[in-house]
C-alpha atoms as a PDB file:
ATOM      1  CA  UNK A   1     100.852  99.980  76.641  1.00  0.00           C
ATOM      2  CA  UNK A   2      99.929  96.220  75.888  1.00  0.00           C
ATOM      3  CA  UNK A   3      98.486  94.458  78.905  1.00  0.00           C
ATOM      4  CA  UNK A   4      97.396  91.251  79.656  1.00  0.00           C
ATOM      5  CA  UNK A   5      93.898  90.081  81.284  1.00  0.00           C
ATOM      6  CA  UNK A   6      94.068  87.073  83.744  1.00  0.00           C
ATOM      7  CA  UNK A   7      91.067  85.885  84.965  1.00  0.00           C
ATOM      8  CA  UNK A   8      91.431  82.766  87.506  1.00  0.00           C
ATOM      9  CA  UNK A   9      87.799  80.825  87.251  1.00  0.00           C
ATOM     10  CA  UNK A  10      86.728  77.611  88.701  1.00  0.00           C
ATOM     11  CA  UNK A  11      83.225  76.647  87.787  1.00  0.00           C
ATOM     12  CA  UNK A  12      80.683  79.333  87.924  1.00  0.00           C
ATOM     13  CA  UNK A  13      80.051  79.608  84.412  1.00  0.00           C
ATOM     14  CA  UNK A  14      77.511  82.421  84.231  1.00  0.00           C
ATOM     15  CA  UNK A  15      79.516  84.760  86.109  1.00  0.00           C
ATOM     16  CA  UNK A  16      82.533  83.644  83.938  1.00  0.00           C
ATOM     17  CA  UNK A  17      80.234  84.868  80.888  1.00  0.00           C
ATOM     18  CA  UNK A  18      78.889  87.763  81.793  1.00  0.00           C
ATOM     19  CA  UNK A  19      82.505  89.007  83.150  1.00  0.00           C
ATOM     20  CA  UNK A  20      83.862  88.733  79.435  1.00  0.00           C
ATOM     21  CA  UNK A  21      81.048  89.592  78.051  1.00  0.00           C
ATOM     22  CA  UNK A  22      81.822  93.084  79.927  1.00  0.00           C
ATOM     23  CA  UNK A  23      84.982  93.341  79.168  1.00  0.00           C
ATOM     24  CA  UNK A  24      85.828  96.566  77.120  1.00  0.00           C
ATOM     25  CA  UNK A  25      89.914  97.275  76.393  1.00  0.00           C
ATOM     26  CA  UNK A  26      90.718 100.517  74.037  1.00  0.00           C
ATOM     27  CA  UNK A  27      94.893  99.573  74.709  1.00  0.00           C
ATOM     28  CA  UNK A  28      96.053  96.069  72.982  1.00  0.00           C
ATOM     29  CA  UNK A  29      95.850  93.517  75.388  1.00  0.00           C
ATOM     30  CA  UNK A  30      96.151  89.515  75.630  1.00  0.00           C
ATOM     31  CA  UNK A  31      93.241  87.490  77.960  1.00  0.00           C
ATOM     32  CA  UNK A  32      94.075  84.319  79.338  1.00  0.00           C
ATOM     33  CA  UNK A  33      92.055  81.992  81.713  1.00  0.00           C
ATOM     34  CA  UNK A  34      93.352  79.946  84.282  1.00  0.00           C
ATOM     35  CA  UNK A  35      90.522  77.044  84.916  1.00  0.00           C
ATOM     36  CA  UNK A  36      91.250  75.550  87.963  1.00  0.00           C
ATOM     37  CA  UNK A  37      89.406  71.646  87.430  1.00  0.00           C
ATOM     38  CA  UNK A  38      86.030  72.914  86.418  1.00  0.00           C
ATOM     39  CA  UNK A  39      83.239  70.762  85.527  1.00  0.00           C
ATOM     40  CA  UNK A  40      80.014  72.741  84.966  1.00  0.00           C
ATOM     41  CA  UNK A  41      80.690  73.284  81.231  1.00  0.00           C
ATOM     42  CA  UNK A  42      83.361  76.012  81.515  1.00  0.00           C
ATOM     43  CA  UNK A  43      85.953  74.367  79.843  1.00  0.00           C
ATOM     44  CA  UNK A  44      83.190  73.926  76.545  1.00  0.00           C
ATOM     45  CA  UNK A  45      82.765  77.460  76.705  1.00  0.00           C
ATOM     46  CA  UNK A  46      86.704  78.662  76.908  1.00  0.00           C
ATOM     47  CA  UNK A  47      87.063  75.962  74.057  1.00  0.00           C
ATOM     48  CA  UNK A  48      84.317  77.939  72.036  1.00  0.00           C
ATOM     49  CA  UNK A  49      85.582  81.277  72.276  1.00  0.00           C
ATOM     50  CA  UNK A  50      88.987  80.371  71.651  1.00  0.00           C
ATOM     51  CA  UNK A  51      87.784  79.068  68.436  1.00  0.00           C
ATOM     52  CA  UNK A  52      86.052  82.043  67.565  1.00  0.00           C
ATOM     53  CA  UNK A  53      88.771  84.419  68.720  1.00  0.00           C
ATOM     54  CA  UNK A  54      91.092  81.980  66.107  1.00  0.00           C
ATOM     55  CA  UNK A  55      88.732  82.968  63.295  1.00  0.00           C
ATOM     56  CA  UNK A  56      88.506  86.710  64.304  1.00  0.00           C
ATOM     57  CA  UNK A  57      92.070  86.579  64.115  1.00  0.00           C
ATOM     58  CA  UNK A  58      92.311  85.106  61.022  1.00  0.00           C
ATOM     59  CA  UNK A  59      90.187  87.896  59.268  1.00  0.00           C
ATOM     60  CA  UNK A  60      91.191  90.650  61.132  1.00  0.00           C
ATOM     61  CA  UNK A  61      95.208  91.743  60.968  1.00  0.00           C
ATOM     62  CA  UNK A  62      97.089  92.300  64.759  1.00  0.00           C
ATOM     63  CA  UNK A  63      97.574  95.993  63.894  1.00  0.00           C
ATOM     64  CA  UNK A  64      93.847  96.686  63.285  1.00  0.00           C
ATOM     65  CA  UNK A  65      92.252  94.813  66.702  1.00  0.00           C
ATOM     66  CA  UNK A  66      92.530  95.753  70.316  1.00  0.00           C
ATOM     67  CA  UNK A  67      92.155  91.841  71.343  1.00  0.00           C
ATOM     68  CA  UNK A  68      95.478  90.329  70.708  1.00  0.00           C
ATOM     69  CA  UNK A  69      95.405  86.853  71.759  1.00  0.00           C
ATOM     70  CA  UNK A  70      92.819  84.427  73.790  1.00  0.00           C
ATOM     71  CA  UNK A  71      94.892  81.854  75.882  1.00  0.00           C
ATOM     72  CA  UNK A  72      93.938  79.089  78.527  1.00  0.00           C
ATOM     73  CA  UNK A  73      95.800  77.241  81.532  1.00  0.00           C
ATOM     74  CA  UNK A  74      93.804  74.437  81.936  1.00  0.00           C
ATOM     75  CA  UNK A  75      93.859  72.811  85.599  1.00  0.00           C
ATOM     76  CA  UNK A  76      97.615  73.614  86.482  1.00  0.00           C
ATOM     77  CA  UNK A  77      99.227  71.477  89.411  1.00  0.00           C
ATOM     78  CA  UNK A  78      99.493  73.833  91.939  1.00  0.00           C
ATOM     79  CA  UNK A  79      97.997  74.072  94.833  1.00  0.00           C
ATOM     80  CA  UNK A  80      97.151  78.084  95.546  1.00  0.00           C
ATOM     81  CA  UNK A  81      96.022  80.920  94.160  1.00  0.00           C
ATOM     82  CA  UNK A  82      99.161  83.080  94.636  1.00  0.00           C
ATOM     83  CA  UNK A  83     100.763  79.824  92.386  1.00  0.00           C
ATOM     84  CA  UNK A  84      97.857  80.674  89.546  1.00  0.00           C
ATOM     85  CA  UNK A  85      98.613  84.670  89.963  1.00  0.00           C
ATOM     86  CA  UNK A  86     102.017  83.887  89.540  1.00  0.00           C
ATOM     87  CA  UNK A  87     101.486  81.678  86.294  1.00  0.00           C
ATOM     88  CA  UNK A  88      99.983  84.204  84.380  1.00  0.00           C
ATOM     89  CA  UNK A  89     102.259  87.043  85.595  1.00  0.00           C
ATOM     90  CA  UNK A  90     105.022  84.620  83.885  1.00  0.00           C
ATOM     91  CA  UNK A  91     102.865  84.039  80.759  1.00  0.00           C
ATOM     92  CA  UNK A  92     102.058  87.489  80.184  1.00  0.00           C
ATOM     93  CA  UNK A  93     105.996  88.623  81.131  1.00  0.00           C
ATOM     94  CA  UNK A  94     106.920  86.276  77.787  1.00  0.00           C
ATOM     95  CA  UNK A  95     104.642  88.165  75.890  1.00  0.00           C
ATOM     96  CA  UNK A  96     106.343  91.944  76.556  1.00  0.00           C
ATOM     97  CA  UNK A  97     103.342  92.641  78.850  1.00  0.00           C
ATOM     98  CA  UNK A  98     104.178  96.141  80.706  1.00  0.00           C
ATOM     99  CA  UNK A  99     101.573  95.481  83.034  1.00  0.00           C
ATOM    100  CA  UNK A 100      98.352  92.922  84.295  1.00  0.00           C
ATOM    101  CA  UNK A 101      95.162  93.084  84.793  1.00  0.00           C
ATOM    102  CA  UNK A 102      94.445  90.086  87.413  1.00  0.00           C
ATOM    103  CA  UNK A 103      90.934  89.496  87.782  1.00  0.00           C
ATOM    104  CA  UNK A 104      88.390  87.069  89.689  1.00  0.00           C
ATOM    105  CA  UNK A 105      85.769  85.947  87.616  1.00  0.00           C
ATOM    106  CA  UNK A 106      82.299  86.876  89.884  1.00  0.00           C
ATOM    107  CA  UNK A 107      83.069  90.561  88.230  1.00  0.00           C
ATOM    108  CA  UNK A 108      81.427  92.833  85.739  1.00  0.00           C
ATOM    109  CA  UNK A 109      83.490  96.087  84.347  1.00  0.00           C
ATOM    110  CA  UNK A 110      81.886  99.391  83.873  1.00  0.00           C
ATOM    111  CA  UNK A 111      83.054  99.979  79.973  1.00  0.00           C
ATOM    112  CA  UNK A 112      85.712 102.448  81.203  1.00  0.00           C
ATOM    113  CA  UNK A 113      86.977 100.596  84.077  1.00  0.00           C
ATOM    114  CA  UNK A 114      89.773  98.994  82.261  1.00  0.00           C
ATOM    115  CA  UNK A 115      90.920 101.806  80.434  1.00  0.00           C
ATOM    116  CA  UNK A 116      90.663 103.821  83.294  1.00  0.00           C
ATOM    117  CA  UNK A 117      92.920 102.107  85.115  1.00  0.00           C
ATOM    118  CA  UNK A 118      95.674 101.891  82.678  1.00  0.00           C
ATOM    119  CA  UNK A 119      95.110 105.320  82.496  1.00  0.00           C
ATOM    120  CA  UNK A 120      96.159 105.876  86.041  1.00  0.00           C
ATOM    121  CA  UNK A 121      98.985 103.673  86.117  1.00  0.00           C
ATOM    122  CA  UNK A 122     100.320 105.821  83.230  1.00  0.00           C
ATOM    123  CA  UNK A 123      99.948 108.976  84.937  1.00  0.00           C
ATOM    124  CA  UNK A 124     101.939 107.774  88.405  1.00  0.00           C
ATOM    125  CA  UNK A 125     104.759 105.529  89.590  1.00  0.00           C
ATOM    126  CA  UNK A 126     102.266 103.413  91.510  1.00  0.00           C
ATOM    127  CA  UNK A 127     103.145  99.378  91.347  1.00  0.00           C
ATOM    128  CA  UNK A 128      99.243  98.694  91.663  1.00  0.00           C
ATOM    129  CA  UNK A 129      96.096 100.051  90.997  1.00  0.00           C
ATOM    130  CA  UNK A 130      93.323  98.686  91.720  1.00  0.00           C
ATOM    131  CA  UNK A 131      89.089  99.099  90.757  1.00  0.00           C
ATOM    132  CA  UNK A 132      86.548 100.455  92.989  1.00  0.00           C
ATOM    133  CA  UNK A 133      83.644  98.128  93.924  1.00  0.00           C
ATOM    134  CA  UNK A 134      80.509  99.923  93.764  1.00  0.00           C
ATOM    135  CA  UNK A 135      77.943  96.386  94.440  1.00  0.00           C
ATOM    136  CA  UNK A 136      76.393  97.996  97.813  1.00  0.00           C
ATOM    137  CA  UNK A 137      75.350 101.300  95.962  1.00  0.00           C
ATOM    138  CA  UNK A 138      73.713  99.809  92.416  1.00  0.00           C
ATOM    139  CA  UNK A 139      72.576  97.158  90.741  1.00  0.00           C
ATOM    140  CA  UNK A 140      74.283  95.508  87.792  1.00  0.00           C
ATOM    141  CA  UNK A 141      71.557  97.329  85.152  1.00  0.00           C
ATOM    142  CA  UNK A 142      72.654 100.523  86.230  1.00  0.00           C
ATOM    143  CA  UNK A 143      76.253 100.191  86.059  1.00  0.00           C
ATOM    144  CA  UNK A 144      77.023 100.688  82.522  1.00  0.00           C
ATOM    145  CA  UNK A 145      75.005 104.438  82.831  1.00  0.00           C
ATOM    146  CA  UNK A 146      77.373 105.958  85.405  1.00  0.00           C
ATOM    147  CA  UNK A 147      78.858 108.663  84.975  1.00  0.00           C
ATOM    148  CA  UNK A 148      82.454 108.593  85.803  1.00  0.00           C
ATOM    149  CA  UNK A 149      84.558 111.296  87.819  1.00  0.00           C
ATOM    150  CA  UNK A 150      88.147 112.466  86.049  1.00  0.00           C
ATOM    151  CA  UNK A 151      91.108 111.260  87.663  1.00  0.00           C
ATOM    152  CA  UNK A 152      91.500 114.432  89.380  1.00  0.00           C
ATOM    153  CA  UNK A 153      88.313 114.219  90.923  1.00  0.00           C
ATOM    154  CA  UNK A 154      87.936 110.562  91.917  1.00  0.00           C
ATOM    155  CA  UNK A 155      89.187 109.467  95.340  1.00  0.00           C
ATOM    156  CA  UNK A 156      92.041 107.299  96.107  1.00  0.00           C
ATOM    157  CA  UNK A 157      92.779 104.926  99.099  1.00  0.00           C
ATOM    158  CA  UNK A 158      95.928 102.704  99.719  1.00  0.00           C
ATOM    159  CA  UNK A 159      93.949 100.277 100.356  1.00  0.00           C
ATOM    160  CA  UNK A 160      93.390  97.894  96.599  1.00  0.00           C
ATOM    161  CA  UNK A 161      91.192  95.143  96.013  1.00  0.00           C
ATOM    162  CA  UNK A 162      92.526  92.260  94.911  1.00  0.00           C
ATOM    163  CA  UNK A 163      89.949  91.175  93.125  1.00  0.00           C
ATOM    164  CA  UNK A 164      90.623  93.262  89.914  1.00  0.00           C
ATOM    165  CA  UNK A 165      94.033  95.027  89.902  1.00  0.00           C
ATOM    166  CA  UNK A 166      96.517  96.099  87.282  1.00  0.00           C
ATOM    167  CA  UNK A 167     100.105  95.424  88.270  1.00  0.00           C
ATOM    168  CA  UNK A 168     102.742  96.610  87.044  1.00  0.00           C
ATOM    169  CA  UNK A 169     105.576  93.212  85.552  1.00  0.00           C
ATOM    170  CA  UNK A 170     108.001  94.883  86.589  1.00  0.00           C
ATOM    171  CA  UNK A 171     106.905  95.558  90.446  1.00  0.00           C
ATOM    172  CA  UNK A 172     105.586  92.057  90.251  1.00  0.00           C
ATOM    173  CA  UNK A 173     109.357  91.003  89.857  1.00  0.00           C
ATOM    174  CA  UNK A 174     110.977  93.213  92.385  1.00  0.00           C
ATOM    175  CA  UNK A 175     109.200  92.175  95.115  1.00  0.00           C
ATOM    176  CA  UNK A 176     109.785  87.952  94.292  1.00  0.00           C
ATOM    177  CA  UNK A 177     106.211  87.385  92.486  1.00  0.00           C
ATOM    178  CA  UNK A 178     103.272  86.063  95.328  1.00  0.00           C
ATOM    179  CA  UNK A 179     103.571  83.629  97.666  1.00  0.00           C
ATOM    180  CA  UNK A 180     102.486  80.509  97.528  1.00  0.00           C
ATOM    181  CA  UNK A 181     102.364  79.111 100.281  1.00  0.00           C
ATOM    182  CA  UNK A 182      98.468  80.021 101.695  1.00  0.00           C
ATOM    183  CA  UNK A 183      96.727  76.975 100.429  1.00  0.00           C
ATOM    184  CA  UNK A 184      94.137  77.167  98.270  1.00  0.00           C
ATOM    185  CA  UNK A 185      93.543  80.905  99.150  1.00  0.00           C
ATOM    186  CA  UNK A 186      93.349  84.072 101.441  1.00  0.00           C
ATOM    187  CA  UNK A 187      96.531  86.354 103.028  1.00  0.00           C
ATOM    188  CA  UNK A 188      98.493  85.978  99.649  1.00  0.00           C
ATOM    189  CA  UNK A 189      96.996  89.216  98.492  1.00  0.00           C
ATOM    190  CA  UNK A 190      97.976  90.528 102.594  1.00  0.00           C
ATOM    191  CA  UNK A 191     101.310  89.169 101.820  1.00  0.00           C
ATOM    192  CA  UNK A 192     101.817  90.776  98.493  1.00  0.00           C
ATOM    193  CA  UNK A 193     100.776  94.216  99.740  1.00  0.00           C
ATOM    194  CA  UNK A 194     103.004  93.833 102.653  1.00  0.00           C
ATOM    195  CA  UNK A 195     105.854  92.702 100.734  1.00  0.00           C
ATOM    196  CA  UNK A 196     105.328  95.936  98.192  1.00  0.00           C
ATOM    197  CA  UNK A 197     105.246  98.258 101.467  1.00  0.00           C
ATOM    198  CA  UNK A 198     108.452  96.749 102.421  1.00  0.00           C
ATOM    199  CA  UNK A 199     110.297  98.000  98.788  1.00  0.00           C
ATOM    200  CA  UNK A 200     108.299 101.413  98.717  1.00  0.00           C
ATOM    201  CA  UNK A 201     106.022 100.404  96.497  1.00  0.00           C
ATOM    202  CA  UNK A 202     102.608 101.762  96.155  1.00  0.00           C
ATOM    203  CA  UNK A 203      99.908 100.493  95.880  1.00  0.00           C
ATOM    204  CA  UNK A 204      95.991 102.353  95.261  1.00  0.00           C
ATOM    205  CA  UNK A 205      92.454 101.952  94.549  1.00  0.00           C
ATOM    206  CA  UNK A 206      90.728 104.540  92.573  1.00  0.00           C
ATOM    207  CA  UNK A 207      86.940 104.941  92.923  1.00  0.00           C
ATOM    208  CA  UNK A 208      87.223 106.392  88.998  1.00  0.00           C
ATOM    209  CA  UNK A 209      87.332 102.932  87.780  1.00  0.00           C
ATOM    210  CA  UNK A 210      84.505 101.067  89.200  1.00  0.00           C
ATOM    211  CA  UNK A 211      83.214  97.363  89.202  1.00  0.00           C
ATOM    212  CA  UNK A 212      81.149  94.986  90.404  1.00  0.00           C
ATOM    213  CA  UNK A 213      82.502  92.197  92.102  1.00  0.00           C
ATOM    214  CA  UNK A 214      79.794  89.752  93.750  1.00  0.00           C
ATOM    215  CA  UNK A 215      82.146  88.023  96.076  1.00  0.00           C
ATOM    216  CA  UNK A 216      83.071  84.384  97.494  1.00  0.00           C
ATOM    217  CA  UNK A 217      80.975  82.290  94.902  1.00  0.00           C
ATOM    218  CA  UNK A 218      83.765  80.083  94.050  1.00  0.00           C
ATOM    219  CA  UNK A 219      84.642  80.114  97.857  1.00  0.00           C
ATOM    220  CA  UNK A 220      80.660  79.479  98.392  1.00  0.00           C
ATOM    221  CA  UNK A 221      80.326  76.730  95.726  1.00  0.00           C
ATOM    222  CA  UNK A 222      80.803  73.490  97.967  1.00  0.00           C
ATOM    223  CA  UNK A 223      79.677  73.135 101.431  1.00  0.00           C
ATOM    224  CA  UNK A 224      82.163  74.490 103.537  1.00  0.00           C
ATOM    225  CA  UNK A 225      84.065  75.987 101.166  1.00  0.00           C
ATOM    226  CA  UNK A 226      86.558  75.869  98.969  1.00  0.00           C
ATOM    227  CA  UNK A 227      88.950  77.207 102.013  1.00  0.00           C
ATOM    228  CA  UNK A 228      87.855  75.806 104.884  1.00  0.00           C
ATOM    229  CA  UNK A 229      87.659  77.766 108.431  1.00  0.00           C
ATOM    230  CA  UNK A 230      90.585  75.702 109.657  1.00  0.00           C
ATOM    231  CA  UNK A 231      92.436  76.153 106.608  1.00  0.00           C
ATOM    232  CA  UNK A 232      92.111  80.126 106.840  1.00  0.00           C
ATOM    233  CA  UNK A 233      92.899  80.233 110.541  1.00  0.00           C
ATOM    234  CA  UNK A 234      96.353  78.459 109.472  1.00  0.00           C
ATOM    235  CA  UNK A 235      96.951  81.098 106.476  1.00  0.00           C
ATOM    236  CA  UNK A 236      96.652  83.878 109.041  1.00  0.00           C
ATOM    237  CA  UNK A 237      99.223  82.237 111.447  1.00  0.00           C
ATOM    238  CA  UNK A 238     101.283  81.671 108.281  1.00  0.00           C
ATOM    239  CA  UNK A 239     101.494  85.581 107.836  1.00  0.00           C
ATOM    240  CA  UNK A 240     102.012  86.199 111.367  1.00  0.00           C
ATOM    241  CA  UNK A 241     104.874  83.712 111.366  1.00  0.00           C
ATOM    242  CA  UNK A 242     105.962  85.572 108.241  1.00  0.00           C
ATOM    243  CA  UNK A 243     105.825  88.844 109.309  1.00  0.00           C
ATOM    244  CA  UNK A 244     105.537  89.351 113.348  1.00  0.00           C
ATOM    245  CA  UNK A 245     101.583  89.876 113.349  1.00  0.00           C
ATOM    246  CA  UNK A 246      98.870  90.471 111.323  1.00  0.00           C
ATOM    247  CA  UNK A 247      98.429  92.788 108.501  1.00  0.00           C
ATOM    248  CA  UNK A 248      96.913  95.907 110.276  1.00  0.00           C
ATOM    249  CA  UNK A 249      99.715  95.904 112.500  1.00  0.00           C
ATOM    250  CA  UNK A 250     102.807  95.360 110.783  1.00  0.00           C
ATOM    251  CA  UNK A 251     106.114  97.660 111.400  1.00  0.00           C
ATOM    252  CA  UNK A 252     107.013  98.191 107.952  1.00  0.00           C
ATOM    253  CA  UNK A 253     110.562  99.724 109.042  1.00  0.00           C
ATOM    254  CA  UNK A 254     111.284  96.533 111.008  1.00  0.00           C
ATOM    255  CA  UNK A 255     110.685  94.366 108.018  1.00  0.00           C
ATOM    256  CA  UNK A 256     112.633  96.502 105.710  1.00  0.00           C
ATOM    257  CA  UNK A 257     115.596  95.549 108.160  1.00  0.00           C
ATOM    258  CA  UNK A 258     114.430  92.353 107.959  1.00  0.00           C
ATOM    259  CA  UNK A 259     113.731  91.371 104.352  1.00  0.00           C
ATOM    260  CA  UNK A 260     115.976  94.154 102.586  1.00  0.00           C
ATOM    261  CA  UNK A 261     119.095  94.596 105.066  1.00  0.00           C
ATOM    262  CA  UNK A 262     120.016  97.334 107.133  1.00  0.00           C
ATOM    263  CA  UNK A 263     122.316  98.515 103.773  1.00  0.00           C
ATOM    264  CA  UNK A 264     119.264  98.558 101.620  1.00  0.00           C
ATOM    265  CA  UNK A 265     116.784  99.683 104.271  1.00  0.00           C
ATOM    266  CA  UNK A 266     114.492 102.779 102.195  1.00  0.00           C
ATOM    267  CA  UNK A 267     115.047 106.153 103.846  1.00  0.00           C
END
């Protein structure tokens, strides 16, 4: 399976490094960054390592690397986050991609996380799979020592995080790609997960692929931030308007009437 690697970034340069620095892929894969206006020196850096990926490439033949490509989308004009998730699922569709990684950029990887979770999309018909945050229980130091439970042994919960999750192109395309519409961020990953309910898709976390993902320090990097309180209050009553109340209480039957038709309603 050849995968892509998305990672959406907007300033926050260290955490941008160490993430790639982290990254470890045995399958052939493709990374692209989407840099949404950065100004701390970001866009120097991406520059940099595409120019060393270039010459890497240039010495080392496609069939003898994992790393396939190093791409960037460089300030896009859109306004949301489900617009940037849906730019690189279209990127990485062009390139035969079977399936994503989408990623936030305040992450590290344990060096199996990746490969774990192709891995487990492999073995299932799940749409999604998701990693397992583990930043309450260790540091980042000791991440890279633990020792990882099979498959069989790790727990599962239908409940992924966004913030690093492999998704499968073509799932991606049956349910109409993410919305767009909650501006600059939050409920589009609700609305996604709703919308994969409503075609019986399924969607999983797997506590055998763990992470570290620090959390809202793009959201934290201006006072305020980047979405503000009002702003989030009027993405939740966009997903109530959407879909008749918020996402712990949806009637998934209902909306497959609704969205799908009472013809293509899923027994």
């Amino acid at each position: 399976m050849t995968i892509g690697v998305a990672f959406f970034v907007k300033n926050c340069l260290h955490y941008t490094q160490e993430c790639l620095a982290s990254l470890q892929v045995s399958s052939k894969y493709h990374v692209l960054v989407v840099d949404d206006f950065s100004s701390d020196g970001t866009k120097s850096f991406l520059a940099e390592t595409a120019e060393a990926f270039s010459g890497f490439a240039a010495d080392v033949p496609a069939e003898d690397r994992n790393m396939q490509g190093f791409s960037m989308i460089l300030d896009p004009p859109v306004p949301s986050l489900g617009a940037r998730w849906n730019l690189a699922m279209e990127y990485f569709k062009d390139l035969e991609c079977e399936a994503v990684l989408l990623c936030n950029n305040d992450i590290v990887f344990h060096p199996k996380t990746v490969d774990v979770l192709v891995e487990r999309l492999h073995a299932g018909d799940e749409a999604l799979v998701t990693a397992h945050n583990v930043r309450d229980s260790m540091q980042v130091a000791m991440l890279n020592g633990l020792v990882l439970p099979s498959l069989e042994e790790a727990s599962e919960a239908p409940h992924p995080d966004f913030s690093c999750m492999l998704l499968r192109t073509a799932a991606w395309e049956q349910v109409g790609g993410f919305s767009e519409a909650f501006i600059p961020c939050y409920f589009e990953d609700n609305h996604f997960h709703t919308m994969l309910k409503i075609h019986d898709l399924v969607a999983v976390s797997t506590t055998a692929a763990p992470y570290i993902h620090f959390g809202s320090v793009s959201q934290n990097q201006v006072p305020g931030g980047v979405c503000t309180g009002a702003r989030f209050e009027a993405n939740r009553q966009k997903f109530v308007e959407i879909f008749g109340s918020l996402p712990d209480e949806i009637d998934i039957p209902q909306l497959r009437k609704q969205f799908l038709g009472e013809k293509q309603e899923i027994a």
